[in-house]
C-alpha atoms as a PDB file:
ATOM      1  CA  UNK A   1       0.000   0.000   0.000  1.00  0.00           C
ATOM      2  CA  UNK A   2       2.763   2.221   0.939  1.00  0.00           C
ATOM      3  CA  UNK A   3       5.035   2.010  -2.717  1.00  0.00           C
ATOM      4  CA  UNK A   4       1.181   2.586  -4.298  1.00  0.00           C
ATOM      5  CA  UNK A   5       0.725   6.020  -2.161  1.00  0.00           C
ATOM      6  CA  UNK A   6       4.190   6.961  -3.283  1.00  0.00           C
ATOM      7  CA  UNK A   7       4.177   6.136  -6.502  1.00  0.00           C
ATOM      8  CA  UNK A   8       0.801   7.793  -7.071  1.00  0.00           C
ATOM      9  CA  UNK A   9       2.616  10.769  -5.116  1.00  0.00           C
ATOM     10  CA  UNK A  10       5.637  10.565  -7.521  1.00  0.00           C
ATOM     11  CA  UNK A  11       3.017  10.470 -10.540  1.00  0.00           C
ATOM     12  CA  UNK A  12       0.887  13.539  -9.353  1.00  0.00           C
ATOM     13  CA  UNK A  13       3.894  16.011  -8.603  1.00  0.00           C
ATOM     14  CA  UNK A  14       5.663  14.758 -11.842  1.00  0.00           C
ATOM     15  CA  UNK A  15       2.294  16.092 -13.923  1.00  0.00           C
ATOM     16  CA  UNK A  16       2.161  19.436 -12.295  1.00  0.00           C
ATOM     17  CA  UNK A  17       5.699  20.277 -13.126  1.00  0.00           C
ATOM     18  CA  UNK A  18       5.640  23.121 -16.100  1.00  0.00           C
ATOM     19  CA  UNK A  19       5.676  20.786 -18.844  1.00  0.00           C
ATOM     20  CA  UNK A  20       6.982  24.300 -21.290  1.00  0.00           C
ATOM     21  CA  UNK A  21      10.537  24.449 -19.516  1.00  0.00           C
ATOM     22  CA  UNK A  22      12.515  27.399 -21.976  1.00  0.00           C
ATOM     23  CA  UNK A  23      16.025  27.764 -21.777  1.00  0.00           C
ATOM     24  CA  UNK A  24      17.253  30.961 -20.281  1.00  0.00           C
ATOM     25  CA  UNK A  25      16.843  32.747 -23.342  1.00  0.00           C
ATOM     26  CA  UNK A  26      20.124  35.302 -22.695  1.00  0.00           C
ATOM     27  CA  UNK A  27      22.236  32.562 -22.346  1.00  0.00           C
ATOM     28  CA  UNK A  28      21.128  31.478 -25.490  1.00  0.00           C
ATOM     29  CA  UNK A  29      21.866  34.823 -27.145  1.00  0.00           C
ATOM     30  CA  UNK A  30      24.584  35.212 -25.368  1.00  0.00           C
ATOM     31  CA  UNK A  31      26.119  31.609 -27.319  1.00  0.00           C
ATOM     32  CA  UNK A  32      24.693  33.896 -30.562  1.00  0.00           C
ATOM     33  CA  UNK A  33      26.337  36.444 -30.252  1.00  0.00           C
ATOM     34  CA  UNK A  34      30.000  35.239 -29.374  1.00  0.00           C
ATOM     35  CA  UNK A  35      29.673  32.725 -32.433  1.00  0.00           C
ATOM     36  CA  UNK A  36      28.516  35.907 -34.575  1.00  0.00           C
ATOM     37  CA  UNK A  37      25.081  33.812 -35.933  1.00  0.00           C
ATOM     38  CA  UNK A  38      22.694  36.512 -36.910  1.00  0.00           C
ATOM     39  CA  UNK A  39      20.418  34.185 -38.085  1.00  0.00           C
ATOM     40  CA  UNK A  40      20.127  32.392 -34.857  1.00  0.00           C
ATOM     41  CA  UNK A  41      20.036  36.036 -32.960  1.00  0.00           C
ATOM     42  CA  UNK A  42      17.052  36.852 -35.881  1.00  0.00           C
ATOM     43  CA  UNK A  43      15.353  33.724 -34.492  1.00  0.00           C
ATOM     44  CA  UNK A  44      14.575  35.073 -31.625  1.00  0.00           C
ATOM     45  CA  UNK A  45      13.099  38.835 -33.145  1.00  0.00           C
ATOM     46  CA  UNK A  46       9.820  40.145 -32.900  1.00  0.00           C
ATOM     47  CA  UNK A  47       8.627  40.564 -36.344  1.00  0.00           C
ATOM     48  CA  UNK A  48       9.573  44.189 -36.096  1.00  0.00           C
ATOM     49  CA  UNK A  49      12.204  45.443 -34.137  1.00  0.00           C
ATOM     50  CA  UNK A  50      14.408  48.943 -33.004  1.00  0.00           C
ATOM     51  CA  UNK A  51      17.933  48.579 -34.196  1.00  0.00           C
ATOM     52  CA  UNK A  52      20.124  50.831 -32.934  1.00  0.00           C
ATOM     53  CA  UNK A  53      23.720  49.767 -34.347  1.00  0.00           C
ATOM     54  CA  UNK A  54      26.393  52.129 -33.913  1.00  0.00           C
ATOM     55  CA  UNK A  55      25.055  55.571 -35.235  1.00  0.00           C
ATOM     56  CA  UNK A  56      22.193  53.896 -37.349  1.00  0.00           C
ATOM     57  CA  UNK A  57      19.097  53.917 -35.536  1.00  0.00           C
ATOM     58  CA  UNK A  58      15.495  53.035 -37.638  1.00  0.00           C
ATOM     59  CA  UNK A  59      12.682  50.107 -37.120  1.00  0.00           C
ATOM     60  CA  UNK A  60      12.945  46.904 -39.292  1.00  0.00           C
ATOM     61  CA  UNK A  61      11.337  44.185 -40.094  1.00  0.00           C
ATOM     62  CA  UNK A  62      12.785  40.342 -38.855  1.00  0.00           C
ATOM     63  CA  UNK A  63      14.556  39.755 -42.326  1.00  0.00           C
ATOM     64  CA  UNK A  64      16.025  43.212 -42.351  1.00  0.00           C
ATOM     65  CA  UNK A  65      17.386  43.406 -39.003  1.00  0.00           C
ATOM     66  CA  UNK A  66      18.718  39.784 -39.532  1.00  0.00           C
ATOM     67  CA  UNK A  67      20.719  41.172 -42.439  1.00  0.00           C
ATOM     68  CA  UNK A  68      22.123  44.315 -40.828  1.00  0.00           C
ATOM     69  CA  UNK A  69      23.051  42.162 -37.598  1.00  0.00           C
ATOM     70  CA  UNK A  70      24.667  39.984 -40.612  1.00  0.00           C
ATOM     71  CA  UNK A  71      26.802  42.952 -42.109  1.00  0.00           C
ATOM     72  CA  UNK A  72      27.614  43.833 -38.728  1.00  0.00           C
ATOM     73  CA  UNK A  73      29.504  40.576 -38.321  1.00  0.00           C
ATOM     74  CA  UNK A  74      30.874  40.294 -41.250  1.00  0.00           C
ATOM     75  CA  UNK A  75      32.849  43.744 -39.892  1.00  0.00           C
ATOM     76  CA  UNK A  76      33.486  43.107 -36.659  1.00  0.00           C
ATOM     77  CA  UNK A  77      34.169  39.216 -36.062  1.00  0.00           C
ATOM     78  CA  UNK A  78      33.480  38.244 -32.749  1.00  0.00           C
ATOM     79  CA  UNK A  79      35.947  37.056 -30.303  1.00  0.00           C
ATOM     80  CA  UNK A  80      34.347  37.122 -26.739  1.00  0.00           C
ATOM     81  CA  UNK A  81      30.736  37.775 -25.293  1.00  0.00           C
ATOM     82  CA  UNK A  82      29.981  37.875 -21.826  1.00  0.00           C
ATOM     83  CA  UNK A  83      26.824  38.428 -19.947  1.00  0.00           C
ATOM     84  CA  UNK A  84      27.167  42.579 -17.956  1.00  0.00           C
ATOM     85  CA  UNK A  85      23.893  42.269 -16.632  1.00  0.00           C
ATOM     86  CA  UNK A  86      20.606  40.817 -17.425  1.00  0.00           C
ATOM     87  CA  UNK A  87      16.753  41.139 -15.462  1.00  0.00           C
ATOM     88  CA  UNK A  88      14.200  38.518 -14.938  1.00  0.00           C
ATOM     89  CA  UNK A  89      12.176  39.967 -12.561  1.00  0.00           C
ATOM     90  CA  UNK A  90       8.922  41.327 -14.673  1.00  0.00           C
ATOM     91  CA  UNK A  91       7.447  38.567 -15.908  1.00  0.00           C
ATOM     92  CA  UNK A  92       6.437  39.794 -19.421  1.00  0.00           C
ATOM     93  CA  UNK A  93       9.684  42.087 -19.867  1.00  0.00           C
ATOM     94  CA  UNK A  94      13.457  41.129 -19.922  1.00  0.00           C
ATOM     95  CA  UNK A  95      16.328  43.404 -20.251  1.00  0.00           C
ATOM     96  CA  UNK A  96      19.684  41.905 -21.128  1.00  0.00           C
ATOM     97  CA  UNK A  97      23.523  43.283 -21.632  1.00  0.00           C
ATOM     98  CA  UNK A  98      26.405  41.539 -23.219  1.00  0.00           C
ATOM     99  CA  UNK A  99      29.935  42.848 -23.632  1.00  0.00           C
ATOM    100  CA  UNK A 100      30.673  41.750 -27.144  1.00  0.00           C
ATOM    101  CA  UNK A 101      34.950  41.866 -27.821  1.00  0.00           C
ATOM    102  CA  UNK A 102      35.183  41.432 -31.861  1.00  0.00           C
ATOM    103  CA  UNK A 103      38.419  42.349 -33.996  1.00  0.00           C
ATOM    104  CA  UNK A 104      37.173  45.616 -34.195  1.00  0.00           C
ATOM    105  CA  UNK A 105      36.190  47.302 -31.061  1.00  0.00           C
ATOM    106  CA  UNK A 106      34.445  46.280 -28.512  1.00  0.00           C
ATOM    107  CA  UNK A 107      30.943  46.697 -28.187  1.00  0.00           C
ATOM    108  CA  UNK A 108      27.524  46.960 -25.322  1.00  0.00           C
ATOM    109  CA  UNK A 109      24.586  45.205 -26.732  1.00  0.00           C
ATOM    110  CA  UNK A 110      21.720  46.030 -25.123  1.00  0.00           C
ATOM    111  CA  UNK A 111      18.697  43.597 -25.561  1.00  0.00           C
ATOM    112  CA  UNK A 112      15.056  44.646 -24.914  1.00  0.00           C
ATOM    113  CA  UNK A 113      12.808  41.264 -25.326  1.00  0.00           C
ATOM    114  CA  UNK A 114       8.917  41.416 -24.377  1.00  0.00           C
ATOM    115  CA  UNK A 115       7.035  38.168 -24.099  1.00  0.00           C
ATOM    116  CA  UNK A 116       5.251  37.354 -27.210  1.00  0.00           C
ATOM    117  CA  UNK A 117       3.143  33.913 -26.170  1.00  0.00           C
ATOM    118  CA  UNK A 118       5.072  31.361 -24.156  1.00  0.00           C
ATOM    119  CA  UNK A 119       8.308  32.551 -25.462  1.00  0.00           C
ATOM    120  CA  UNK A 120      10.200  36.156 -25.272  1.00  0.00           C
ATOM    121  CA  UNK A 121      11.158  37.788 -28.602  1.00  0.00           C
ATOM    122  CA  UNK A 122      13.558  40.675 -28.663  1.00  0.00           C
ATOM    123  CA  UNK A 123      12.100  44.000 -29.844  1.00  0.00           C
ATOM    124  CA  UNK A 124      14.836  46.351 -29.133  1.00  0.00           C
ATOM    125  CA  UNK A 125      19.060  45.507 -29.970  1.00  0.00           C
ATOM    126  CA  UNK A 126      21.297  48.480 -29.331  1.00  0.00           C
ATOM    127  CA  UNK A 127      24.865  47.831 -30.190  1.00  0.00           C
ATOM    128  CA  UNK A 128      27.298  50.459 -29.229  1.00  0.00           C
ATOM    129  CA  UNK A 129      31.024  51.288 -28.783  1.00  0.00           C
ATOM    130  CA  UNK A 130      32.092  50.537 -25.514  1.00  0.00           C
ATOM    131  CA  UNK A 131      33.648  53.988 -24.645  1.00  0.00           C
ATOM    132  CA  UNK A 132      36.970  53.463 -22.140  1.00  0.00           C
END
């Protein structure tokens, strides 16, 4: 009777874990961003978003921003990103920055996501010289 309860215990709290787990979503853009993918950093756009990258500033759509995040890389080849600071504590907003070291400068990218669903999609990426 006893391995019953427990196993109808073990059952019960096993179904009312989330079932929807998401990866920490900065980490994963954080893994983005010091391999350079812009495709895999577009993934993860709402389908329009503020770019701000270095003195360009102008709303895009997904494919757009996904090919001026591309051009960006293609200039300044990644070669460290590390997590500055990031927020979790709103539940529908998330604020993220990564210190991005490329061949060319070094760079804060400041990521803006807002939930869209289950899942957060960024809707603001500012990338700026990191001034010393």
């Amino acid at each position: 009777m006893t391995r019953t309860l427990l196993v109808s215990l073990f059952l019960f709290f096993g179904v009312i874990q989330p079932v929807n787990y998401q990866a920490d979503i900065v980490d994963d853009l954080l893994v983005s961003f010091r391999n350079g993918n812009a495709k895999q950093v577009a993934a993860n756009f709402a389908p329009t978003i503020e770019l701000i990258i270095l003195d360009e500033e102008d709303v895009y759509s997904k494919a757009q921003g996904e090919q001026i995040l591309k051009d960006f890389f293609s200039k300044h080849s990644p070669l460290k990103a590390t997590i500055f600071h990031k927020s979790n504590e709103a539940k529908s907003y998330r604020f993220a920055v990564i210190t991005l070291n490329t061949n060319n400068g070094n760079f804060r990218v400041a990521i803006t996501l807002k939930q869209a669903g289950n899942a957060f999609k960024i809707s603001e990426l500012k990338i700026e010289p990191i001034k010393n």
